[in-house]
PDB file of N, CA and C in Angstrom:
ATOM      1  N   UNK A   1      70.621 112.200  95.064  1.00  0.00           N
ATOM      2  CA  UNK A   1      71.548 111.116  95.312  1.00  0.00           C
ATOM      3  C   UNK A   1      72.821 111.305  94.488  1.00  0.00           C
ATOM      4  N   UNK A   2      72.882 111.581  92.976  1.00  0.00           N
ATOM      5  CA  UNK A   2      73.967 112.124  92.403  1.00  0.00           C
ATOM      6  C   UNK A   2      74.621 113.151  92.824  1.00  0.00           C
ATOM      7  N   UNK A   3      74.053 114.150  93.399  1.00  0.00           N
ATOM      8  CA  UNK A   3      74.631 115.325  94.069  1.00  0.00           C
ATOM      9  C   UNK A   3      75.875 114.699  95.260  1.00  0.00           C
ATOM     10  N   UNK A   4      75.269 113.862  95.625  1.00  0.00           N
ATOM     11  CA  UNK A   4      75.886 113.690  96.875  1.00  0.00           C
ATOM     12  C   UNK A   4      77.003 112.316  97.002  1.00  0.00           C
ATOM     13  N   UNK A   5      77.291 111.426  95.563  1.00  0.00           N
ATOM     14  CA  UNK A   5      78.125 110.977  95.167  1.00  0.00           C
ATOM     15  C   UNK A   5      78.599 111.740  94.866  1.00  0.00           C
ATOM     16  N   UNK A   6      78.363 112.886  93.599  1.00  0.00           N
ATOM     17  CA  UNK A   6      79.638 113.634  93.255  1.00  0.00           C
ATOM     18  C   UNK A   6      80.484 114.957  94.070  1.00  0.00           C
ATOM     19  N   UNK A   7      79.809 115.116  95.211  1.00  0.00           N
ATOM     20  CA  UNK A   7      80.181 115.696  95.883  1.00  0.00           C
ATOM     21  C   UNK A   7      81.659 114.406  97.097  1.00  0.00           C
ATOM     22  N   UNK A   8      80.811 113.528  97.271  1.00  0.00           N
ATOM     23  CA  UNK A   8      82.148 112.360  97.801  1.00  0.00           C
ATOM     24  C   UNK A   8      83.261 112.214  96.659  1.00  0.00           C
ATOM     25  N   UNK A   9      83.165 112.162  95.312  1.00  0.00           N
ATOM     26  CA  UNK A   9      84.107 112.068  94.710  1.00  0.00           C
ATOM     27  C   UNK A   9      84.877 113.453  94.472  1.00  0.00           C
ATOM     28  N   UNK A  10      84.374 114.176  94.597  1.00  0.00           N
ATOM     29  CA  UNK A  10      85.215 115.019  94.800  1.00  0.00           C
ATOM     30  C   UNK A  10      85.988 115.569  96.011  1.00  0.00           C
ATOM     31  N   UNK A  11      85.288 114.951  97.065  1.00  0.00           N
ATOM     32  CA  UNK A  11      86.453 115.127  98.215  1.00  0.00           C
ATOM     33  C   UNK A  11      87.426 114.124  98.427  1.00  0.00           C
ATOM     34  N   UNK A  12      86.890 112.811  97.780  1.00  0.00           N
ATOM     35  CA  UNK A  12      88.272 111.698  97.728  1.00  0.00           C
ATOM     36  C   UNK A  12      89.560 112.610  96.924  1.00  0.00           C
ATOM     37  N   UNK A  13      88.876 112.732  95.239  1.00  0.00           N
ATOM     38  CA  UNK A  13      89.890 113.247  94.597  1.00  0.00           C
ATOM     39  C   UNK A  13      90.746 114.819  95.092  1.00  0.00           C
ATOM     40  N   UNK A  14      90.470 115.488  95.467  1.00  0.00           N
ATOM     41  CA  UNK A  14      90.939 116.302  96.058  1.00  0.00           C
ATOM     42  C   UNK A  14      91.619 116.047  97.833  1.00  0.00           C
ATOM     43  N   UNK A  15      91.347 115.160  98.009  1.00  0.00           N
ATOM     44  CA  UNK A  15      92.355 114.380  99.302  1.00  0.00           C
ATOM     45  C   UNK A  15      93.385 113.637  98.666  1.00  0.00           C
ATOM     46  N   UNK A  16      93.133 112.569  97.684  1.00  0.00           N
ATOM     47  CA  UNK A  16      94.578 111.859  97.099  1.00  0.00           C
ATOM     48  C   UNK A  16      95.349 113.077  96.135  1.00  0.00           C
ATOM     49  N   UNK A  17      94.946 113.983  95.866  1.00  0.00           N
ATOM     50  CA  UNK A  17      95.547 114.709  94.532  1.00  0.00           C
ATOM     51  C   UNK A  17      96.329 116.005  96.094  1.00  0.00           C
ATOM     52  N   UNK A  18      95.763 116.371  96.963  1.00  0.00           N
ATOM     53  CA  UNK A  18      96.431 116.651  98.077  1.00  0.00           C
ATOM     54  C   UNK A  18      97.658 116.477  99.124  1.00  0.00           C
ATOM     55  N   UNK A  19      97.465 114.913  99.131  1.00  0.00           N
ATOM     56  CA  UNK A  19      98.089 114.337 100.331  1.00  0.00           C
ATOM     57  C   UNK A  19      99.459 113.732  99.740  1.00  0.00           C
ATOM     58  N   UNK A  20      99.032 113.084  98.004  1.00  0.00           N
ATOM     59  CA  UNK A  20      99.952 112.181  97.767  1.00  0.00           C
ATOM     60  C   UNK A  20     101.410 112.318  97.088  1.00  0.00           C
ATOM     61  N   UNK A  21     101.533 113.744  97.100  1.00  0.00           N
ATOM     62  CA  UNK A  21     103.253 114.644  97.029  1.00  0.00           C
ATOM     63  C   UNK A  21     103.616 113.909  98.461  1.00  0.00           C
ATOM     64  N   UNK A  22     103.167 114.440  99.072  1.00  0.00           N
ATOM     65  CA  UNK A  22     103.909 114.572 100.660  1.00  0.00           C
ATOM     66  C   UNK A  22     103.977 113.479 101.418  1.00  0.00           C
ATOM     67  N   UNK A  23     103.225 112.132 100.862  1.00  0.00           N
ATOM     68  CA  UNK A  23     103.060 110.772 100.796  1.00  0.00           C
ATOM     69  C   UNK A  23     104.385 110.197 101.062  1.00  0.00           C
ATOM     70  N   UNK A  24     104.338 110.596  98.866  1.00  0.00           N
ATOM     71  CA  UNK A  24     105.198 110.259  98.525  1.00  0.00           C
ATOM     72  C   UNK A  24     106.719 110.795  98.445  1.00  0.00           C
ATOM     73  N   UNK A  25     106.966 111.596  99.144  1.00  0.00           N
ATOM     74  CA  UNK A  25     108.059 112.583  99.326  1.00  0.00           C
ATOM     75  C   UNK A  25     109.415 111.866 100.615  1.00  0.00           C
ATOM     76  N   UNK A  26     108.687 111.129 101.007  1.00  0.00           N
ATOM     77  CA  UNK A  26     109.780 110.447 101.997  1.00  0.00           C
ATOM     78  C   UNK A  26     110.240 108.871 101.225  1.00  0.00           C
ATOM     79  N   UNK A  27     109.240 108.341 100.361  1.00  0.00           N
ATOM     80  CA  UNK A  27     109.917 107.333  99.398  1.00  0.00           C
ATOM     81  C   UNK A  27     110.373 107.665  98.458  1.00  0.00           C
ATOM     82  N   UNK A  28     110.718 108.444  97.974  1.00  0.00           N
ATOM     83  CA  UNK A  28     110.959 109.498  96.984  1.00  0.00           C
ATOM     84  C   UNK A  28     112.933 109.989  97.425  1.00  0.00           C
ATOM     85  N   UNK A  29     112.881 110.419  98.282  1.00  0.00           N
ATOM     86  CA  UNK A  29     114.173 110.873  99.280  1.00  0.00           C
ATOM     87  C   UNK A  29     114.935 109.189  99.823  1.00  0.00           C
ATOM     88  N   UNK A  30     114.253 108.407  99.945  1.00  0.00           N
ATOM     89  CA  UNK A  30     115.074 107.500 100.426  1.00  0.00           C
ATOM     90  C   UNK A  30     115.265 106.435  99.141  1.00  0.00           C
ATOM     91  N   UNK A  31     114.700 106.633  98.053  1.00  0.00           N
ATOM     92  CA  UNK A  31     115.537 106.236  96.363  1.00  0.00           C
ATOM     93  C   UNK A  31     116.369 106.774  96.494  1.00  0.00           C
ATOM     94  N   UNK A  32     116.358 108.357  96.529  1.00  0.00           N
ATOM     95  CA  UNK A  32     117.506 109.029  96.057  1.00  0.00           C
ATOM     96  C   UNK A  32     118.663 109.015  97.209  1.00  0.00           C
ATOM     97  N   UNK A  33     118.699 108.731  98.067  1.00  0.00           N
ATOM     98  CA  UNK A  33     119.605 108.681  99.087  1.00  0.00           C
ATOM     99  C   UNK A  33     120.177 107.334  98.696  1.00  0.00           C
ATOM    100  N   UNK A  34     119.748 106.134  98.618  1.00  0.00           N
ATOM    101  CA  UNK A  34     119.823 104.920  98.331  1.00  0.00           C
ATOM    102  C   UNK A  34     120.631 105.109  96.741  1.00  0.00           C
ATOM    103  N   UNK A  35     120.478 105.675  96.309  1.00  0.00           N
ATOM    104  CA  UNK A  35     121.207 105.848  94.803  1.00  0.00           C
ATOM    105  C   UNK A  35     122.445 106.588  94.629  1.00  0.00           C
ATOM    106  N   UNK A  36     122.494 107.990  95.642  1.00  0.00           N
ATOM    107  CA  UNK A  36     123.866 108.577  95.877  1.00  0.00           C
ATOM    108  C   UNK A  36     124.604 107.694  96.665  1.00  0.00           C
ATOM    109  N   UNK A  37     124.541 106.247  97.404  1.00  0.00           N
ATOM    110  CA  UNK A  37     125.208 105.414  98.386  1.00  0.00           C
ATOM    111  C   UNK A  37     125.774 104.257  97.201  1.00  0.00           C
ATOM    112  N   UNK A  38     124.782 104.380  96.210  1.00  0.00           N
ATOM    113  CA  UNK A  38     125.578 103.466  95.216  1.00  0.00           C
ATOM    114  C   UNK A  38     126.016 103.726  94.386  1.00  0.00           C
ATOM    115  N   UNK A  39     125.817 105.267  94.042  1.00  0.00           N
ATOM    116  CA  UNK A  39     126.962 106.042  92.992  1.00  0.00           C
ATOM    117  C   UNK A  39     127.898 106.115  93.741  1.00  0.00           C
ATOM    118  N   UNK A  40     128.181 106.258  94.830  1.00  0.00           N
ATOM    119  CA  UNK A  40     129.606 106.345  95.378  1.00  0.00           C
ATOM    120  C   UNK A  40     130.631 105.724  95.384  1.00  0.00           C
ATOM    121  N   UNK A  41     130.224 104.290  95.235  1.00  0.00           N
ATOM    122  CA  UNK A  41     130.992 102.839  95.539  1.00  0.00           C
ATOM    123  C   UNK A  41     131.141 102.489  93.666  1.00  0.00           C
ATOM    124  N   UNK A  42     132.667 102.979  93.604  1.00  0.00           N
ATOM    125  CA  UNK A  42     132.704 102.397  92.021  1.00  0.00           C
ATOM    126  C   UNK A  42     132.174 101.140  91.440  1.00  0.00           C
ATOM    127  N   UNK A  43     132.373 100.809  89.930  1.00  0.00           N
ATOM    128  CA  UNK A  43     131.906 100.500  89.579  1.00  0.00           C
ATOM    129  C   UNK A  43     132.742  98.658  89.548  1.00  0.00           C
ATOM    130  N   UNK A  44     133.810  98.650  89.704  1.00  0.00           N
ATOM    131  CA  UNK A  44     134.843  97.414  89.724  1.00  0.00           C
ATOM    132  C   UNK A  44     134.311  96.928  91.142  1.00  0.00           C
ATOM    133  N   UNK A  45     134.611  98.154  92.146  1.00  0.00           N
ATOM    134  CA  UNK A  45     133.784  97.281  93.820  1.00  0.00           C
ATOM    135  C   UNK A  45     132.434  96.674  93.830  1.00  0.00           C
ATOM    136  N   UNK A  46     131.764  96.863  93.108  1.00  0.00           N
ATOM    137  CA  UNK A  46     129.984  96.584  92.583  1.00  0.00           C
ATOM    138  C   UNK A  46     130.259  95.062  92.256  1.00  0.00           C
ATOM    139  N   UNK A  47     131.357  95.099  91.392  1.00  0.00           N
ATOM    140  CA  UNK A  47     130.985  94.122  90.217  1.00  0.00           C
ATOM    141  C   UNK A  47     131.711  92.658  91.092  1.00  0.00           C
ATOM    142  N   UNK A  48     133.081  92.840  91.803  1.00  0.00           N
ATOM    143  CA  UNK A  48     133.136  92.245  93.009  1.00  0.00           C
ATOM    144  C   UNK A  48     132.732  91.776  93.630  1.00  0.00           C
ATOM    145  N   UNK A  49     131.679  92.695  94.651  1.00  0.00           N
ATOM    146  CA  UNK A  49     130.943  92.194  95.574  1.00  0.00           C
ATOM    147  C   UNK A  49     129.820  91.398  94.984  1.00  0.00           C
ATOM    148  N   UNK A  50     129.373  91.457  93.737  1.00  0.00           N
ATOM    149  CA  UNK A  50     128.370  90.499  93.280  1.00  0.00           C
ATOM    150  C   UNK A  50     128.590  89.214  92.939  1.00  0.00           C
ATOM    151  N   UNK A  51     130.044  89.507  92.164  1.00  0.00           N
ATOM    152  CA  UNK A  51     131.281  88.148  91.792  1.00  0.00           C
ATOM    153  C   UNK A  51     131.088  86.980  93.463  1.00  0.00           C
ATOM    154  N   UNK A  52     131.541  87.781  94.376  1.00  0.00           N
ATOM    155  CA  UNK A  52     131.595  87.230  95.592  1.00  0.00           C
ATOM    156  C   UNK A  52     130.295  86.772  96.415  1.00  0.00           C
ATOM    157  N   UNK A  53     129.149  87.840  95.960  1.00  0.00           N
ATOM    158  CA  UNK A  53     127.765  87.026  96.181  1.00  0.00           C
ATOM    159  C   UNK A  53     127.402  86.287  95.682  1.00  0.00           C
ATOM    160  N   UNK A  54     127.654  85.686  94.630  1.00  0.00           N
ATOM    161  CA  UNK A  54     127.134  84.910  93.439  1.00  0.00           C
ATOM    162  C   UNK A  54     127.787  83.696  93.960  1.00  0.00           C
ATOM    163  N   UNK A  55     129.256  83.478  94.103  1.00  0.00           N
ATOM    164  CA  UNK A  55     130.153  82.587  94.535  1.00  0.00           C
ATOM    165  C   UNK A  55     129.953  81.994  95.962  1.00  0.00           C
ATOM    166  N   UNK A  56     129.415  83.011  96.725  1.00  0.00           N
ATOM    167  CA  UNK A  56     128.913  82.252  98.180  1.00  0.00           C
ATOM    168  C   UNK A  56     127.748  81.623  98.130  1.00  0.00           C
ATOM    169  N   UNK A  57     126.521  81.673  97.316  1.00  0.00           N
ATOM    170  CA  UNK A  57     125.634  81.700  97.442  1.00  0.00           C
ATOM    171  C   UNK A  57     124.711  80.691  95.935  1.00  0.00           C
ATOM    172  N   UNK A  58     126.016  80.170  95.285  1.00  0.00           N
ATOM    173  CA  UNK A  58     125.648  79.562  94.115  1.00  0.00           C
ATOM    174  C   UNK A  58     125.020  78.079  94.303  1.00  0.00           C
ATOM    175  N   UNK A  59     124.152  77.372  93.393  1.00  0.00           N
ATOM    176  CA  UNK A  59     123.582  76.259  93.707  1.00  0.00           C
ATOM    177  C   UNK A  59     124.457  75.301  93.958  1.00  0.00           C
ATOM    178  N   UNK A  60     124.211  74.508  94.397  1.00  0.00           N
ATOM    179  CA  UNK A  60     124.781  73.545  94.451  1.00  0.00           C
ATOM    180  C   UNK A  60     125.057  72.609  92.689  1.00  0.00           C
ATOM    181  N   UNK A  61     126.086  71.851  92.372  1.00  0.00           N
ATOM    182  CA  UNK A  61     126.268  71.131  91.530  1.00  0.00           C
ATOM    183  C   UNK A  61     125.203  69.593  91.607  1.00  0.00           C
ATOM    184  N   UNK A  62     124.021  69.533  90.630  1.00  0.00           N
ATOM    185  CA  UNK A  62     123.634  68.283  90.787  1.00  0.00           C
ATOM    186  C   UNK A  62     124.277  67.181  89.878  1.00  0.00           C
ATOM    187  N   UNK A  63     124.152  65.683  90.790  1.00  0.00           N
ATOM    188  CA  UNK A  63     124.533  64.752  89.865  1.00  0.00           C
ATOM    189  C   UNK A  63     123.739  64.195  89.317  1.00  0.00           C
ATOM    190  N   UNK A  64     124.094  63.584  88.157  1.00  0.00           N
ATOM    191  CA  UNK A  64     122.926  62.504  87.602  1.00  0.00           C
ATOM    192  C   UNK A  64     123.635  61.313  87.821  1.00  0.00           C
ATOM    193  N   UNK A  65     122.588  60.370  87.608  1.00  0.00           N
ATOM    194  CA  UNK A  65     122.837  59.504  87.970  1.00  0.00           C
ATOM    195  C   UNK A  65     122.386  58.169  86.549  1.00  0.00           C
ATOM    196  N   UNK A  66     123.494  57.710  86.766  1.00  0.00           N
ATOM    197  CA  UNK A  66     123.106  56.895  84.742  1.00  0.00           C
ATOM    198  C   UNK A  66     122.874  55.629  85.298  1.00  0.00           C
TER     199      UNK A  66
END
């Protein structure tokens, strides 16, 4: 019976230690694609467009009420 667990664990581990480069190789490429798209766009246009997200998108002012 041990034989034949450690024989399953070793074909799991040798399937994830296999598969999971090449898995992970297309999320991997689309960080880095995603990161040269925002190194591109200086650093003043960044800070802008957040200025301007922040400003569209800010809470509302609550009142109190005395």
């Amino acid at each position: 019976m041990f034989r034949i667990i450690a024989w399953l664990f070793l074909a799991a581990y040798l399937l994830v230690v296999g598969l999971w480069p090449s898995a992970a190789a297309p999320v991997a490429l689309a960080f880095d694609g995603l990161g040269a798209v925002i190194a591109a766009i200086p650093g003043p246009v960044l800070l802008l467009l957040a200025v301007v997200a922040w400003l569209k998108h800010r809470p509302a002012p609550t009142h109190a009420t005395a």
